[in-house]
N, C-alpha and C. Protein backbone atom coordinates (compact mmCIF):
# COMPACT_ATOMS: atom_id res chain seq x y z
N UNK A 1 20.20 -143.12 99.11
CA UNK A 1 19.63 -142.17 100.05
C UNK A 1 20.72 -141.29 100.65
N UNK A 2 21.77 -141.84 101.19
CA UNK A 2 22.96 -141.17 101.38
C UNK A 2 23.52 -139.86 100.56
N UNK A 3 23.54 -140.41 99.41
CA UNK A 3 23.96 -139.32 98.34
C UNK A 3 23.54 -138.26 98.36
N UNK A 4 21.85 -137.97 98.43
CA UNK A 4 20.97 -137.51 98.20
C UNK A 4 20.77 -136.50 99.55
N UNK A 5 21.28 -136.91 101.21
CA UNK A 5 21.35 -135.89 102.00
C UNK A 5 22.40 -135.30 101.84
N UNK A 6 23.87 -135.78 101.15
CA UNK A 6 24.75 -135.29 101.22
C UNK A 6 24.55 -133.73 100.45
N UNK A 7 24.40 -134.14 99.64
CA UNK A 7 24.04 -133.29 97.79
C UNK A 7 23.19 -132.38 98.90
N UNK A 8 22.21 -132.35 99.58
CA UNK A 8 21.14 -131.56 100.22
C UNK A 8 22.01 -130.74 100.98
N UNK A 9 22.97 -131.49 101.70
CA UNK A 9 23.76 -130.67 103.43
C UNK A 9 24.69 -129.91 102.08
N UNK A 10 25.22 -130.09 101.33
CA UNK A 10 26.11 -129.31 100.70
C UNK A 10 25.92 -128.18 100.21
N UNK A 11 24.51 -128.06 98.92
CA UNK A 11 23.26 -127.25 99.03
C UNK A 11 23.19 -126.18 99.86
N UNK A 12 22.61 -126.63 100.78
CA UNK A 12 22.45 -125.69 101.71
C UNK A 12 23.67 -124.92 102.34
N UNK A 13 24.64 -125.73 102.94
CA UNK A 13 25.97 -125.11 103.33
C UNK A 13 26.73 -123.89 102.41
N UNK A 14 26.45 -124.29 100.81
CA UNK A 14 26.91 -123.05 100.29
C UNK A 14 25.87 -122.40 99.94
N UNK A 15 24.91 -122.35 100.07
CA UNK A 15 23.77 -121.28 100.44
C UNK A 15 23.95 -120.25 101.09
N UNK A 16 24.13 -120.99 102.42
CA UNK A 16 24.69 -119.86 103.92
C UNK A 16 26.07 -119.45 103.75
N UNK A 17 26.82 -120.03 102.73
CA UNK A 17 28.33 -119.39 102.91
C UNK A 17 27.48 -118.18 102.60
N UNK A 18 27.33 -118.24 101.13
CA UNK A 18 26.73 -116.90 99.95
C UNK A 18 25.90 -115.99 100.25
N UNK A 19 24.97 -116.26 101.30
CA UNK A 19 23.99 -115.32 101.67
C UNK A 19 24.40 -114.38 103.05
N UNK A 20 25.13 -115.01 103.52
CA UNK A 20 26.12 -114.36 104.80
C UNK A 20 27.17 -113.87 104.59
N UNK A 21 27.12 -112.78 104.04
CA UNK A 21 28.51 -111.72 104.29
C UNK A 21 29.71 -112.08 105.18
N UNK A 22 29.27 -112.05 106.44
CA UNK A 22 30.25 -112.16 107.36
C UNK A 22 30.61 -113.06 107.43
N UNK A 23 30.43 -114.18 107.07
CA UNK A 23 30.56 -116.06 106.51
C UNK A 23 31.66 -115.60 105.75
N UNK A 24 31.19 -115.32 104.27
CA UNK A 24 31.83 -115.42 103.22
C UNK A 24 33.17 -114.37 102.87
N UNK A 25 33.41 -113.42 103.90
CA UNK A 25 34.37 -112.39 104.23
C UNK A 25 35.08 -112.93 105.34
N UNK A 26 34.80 -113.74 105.99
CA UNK A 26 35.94 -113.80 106.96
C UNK A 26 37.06 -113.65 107.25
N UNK A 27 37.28 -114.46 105.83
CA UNK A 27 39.16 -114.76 105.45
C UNK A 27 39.84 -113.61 105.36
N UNK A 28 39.00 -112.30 105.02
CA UNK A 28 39.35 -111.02 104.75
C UNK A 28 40.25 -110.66 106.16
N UNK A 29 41.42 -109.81 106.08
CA UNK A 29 42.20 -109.08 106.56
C UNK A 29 40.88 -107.81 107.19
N UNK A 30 41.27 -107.53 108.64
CA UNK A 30 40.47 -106.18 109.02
C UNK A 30 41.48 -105.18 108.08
N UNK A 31 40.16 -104.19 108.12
CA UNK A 31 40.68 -102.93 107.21
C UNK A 31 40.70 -101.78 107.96
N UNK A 32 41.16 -100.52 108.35
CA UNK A 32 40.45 -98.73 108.35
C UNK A 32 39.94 -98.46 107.38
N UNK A 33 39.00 -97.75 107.68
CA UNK A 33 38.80 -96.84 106.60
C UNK A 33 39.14 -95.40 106.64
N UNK A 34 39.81 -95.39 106.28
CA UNK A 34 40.60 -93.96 106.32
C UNK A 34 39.50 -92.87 106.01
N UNK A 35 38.31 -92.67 105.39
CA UNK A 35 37.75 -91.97 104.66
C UNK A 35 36.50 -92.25 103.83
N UNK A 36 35.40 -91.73 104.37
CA UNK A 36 34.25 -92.18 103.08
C UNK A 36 33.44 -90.84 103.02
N UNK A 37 33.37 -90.00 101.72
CA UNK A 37 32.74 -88.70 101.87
C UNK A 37 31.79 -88.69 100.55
N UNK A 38 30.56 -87.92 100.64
CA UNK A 38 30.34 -87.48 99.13
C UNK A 38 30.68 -86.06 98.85
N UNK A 39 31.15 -85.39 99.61
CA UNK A 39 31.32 -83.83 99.81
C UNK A 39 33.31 -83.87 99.47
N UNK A 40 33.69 -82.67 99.42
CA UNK A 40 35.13 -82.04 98.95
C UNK A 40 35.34 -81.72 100.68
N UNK A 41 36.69 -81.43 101.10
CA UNK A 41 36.90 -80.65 102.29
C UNK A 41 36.08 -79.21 102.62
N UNK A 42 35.69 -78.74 101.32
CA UNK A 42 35.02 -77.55 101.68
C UNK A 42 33.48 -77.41 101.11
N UNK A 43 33.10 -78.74 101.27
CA UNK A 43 31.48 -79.18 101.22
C UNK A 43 31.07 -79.09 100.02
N UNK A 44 31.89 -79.17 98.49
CA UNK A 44 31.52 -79.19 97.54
C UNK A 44 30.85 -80.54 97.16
N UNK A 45 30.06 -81.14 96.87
CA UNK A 45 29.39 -82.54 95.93
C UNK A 45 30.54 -82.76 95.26
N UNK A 46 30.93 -84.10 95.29
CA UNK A 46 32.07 -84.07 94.44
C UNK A 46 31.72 -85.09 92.90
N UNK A 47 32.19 -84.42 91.54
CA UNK A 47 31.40 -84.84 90.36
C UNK A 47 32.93 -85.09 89.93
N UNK A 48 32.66 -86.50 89.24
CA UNK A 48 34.05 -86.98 88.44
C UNK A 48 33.66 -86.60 86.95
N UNK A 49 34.59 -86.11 86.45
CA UNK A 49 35.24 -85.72 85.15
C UNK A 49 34.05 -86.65 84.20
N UNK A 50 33.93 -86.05 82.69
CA UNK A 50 33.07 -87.09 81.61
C UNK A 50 34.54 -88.13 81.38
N UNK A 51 34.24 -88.95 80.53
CA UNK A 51 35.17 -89.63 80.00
C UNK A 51 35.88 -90.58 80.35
N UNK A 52 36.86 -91.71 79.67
CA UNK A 52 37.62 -92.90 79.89
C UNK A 52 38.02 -92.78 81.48
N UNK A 53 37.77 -93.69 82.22
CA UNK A 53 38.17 -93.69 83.60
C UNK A 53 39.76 -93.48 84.36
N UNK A 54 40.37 -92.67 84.58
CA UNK A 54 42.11 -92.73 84.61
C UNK A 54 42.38 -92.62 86.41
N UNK A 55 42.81 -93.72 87.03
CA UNK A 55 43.68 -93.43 88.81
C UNK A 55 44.95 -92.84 88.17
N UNK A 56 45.54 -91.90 89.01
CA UNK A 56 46.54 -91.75 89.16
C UNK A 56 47.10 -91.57 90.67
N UNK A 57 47.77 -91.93 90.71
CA UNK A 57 48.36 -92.34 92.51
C UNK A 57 50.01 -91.66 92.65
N UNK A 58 50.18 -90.54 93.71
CA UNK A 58 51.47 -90.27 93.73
C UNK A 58 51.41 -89.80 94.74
N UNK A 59 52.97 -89.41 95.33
CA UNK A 59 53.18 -89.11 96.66
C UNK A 59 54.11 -87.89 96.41
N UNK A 60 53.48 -86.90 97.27
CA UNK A 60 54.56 -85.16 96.79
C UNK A 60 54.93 -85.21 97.81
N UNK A 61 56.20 -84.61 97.84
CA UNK A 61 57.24 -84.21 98.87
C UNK A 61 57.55 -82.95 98.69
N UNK A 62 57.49 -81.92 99.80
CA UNK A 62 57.06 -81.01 99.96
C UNK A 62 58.29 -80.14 100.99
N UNK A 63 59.45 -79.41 100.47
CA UNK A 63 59.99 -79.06 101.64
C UNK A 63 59.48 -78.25 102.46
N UNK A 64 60.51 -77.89 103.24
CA UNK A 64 59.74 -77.00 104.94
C UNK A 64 59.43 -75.31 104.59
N UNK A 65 58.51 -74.82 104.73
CA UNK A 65 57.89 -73.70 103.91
C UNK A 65 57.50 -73.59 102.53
N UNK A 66 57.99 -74.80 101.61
CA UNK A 66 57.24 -74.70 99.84
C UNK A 66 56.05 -74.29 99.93
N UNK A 67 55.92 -73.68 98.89
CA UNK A 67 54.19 -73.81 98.56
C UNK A 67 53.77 -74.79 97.35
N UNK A 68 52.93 -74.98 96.56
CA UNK A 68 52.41 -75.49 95.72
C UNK A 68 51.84 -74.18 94.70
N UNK A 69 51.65 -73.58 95.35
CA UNK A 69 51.23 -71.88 94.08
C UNK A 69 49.90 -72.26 94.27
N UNK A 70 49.03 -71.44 93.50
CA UNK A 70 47.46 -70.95 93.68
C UNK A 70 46.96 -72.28 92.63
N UNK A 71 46.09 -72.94 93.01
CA UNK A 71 45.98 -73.99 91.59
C UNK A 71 43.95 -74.62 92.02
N UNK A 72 44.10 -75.50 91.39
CA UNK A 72 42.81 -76.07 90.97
C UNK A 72 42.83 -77.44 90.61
N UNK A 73 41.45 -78.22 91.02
CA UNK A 73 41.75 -79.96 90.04
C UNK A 73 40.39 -79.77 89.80
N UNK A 74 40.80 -80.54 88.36
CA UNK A 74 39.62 -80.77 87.38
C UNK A 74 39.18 -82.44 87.78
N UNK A 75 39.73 -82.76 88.42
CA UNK A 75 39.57 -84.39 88.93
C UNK A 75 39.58 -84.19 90.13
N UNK A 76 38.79 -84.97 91.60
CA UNK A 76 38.32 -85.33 92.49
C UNK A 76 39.75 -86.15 92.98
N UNK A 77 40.56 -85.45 94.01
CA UNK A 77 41.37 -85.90 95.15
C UNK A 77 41.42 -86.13 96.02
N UNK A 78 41.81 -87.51 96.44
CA UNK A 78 41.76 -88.17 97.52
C UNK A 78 43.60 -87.91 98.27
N UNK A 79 43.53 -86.96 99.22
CA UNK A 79 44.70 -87.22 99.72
C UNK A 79 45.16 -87.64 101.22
N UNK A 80 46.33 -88.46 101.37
CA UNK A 80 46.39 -88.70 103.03
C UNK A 80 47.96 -88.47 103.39
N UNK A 81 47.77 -87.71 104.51
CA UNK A 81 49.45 -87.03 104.87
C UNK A 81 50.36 -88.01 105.68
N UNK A 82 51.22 -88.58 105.01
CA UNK A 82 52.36 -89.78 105.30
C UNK A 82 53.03 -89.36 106.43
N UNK A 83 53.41 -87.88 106.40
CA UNK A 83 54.09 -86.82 107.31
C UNK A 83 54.35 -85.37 107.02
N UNK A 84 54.45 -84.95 108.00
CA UNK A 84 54.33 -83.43 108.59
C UNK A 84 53.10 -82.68 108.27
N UNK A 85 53.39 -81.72 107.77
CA UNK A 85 52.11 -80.64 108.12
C UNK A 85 52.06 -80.01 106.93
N UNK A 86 50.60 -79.75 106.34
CA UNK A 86 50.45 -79.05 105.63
C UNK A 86 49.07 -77.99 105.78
N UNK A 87 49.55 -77.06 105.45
CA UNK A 87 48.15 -75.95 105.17
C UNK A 87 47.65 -75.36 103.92
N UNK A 88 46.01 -75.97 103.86
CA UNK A 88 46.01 -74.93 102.70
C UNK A 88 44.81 -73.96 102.80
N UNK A 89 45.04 -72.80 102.09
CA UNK A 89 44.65 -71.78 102.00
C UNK A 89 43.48 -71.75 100.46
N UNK A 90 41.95 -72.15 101.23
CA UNK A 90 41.20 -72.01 100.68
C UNK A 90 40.19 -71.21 100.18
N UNK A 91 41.13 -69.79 100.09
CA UNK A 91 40.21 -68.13 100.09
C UNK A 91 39.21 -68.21 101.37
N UNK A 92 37.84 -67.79 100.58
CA UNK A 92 36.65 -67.31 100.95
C UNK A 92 36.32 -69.08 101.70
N UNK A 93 36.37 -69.50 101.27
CA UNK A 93 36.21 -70.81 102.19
C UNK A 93 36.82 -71.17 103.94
N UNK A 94 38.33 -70.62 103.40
CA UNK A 94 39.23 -70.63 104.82
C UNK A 94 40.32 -71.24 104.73
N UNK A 95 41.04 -71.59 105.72
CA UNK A 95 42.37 -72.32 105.72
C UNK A 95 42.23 -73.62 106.65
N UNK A 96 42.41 -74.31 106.64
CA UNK A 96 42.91 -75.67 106.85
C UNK A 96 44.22 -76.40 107.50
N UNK A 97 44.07 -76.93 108.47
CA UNK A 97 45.87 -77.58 108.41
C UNK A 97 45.73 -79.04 109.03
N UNK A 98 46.22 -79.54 107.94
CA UNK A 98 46.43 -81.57 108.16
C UNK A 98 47.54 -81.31 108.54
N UNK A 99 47.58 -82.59 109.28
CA UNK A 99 48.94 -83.48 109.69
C UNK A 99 48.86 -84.87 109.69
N UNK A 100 50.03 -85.59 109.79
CA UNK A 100 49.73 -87.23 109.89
C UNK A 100 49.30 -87.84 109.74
N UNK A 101 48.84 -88.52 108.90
CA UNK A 101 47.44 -89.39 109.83
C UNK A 101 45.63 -88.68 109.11
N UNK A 102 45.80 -87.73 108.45
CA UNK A 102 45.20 -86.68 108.08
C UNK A 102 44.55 -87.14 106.85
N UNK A 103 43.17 -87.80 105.94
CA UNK A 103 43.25 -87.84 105.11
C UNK A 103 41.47 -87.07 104.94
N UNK A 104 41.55 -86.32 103.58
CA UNK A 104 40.58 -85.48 102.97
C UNK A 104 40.06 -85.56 101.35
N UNK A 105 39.28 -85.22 100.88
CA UNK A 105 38.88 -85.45 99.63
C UNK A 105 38.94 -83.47 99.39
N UNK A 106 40.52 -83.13 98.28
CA UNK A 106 40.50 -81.81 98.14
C UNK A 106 39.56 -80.89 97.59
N UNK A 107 39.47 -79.59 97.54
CA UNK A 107 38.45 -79.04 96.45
C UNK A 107 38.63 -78.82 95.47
N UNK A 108 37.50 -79.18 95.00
CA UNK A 108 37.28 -79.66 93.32
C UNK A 108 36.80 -78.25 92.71
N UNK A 109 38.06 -78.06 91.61
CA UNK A 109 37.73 -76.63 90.52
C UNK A 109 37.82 -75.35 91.40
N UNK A 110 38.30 -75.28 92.51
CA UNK A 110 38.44 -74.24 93.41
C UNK A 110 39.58 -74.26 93.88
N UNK A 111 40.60 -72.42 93.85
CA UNK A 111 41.66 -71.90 93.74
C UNK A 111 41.70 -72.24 95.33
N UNK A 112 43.17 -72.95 95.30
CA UNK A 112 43.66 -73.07 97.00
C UNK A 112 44.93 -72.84 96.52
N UNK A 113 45.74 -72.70 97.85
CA UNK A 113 47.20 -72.78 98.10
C UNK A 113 48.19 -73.34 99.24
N UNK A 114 49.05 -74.79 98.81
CA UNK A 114 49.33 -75.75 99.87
C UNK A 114 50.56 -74.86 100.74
N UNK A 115 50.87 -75.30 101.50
CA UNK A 115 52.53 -74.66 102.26
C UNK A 115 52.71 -75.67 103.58
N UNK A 116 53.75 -76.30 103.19
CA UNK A 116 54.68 -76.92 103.84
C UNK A 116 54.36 -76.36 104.94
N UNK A 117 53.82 -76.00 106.17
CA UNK A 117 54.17 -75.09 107.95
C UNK A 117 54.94 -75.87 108.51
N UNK A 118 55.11 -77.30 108.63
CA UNK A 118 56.16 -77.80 109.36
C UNK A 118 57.60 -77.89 109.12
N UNK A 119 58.20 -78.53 110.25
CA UNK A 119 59.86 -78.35 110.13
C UNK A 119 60.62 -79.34 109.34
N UNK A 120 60.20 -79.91 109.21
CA UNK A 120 60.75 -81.08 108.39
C UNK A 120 59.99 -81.17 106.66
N UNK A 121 60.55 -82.56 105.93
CA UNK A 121 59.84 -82.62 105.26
C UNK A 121 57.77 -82.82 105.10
N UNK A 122 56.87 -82.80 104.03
CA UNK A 122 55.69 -82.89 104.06
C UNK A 122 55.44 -83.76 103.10
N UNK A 123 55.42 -84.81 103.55
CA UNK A 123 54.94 -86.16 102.10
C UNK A 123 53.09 -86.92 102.17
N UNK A 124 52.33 -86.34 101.26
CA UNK A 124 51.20 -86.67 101.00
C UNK A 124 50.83 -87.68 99.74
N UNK A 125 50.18 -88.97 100.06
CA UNK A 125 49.92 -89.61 99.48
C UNK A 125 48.89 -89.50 98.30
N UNK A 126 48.66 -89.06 97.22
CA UNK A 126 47.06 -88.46 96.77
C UNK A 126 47.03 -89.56 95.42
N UNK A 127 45.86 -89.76 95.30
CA UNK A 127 45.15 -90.06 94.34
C UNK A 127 44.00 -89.40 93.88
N UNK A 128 43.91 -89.48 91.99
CA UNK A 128 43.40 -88.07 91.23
C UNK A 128 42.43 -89.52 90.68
N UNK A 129 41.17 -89.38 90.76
CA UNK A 129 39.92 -90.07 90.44
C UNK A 129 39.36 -89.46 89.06
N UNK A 130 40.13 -89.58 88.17
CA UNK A 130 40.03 -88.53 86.70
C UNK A 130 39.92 -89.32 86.00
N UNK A 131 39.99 -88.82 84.65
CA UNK A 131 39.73 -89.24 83.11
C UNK A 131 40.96 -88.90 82.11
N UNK A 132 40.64 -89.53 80.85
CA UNK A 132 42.18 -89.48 80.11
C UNK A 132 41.83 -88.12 79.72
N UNK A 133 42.55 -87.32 79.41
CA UNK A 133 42.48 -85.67 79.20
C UNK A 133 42.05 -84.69 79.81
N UNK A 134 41.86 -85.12 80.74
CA UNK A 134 41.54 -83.84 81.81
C UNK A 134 42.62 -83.80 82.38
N UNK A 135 42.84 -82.81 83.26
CA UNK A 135 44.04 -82.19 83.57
C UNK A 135 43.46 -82.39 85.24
N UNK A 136 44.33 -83.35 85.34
CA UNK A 136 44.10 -83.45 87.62
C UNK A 136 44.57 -81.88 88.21
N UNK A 137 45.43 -81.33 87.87
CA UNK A 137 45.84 -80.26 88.34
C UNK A 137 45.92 -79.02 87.05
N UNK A 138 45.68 -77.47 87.67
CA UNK A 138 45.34 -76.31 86.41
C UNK A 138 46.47 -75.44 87.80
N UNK A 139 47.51 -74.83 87.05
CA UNK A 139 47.80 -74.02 88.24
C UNK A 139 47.28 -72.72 87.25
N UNK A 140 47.64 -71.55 88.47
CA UNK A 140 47.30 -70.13 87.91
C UNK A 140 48.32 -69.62 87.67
């Protein structure tokens, strides 16, 4: 008979781990979320590339006034600014300026242009949510 409540209390106990989220996550580290969008910074729907799934993850460093030139992504960017300041210049859309702390999902297939405005260096963390042969970046 013993056995038989045990086997039951056990049962059940991992029942409620499994069916309770907040049970079964505990152990988890708190997180931020830096970011959850379905839209681009400039309200585009954002559509990932056809094809083989590819992250690519890098961090640009950016001196004080660079630009980046007039360009475009064929892949969906996730970027967040490590430090200083950046602006970009999104035509008919408008201009923009992150700093710090700053993170955005860029526009997708639409001509912008980045520039360093701050005094120091500008280091942005980005990740390109693409495919094998597409091109994350098209400059003009």
């Amino acid at each position: 008979m013993r056995k038989y409540n045990m086997k039951r209390w056990l049962a059940l106990s991992l029942f409620t781990f499994i069916s309770c989220p907040a049970l079964s996550e505990s152990n988890y580290p708190p997180v931020d979320v830096l970011l959850q969008s379905p839209t681009t910074v400039i309200g585009q729907k954002i559509v990932y590339p056809e094809g083989a799934a590819q992250i690519t993850a890098l961090i640009v460093t950016m001196e004080s006034g660079q630009t980046t030139g007039w360009h475009k992504h064929e892949a969906p960017l996730t970027a967040h600014i490590l430090q200083g300041e950046l602006t970009v210049d999104y035509g008919a859309a408008g201009t923009r300026i992150y700093t710090k702390g700053d993170t955005f999902v860029e526009a997708l297939g639409s001509e912008h242009n980045g520039q360093n405005t701050g005094k120091g260096l500008a280091r942005i963390f980005v990740v390109f949510s693409g495919a094998i042969g597409t091109h994350n970046t098209v400059a003009n």
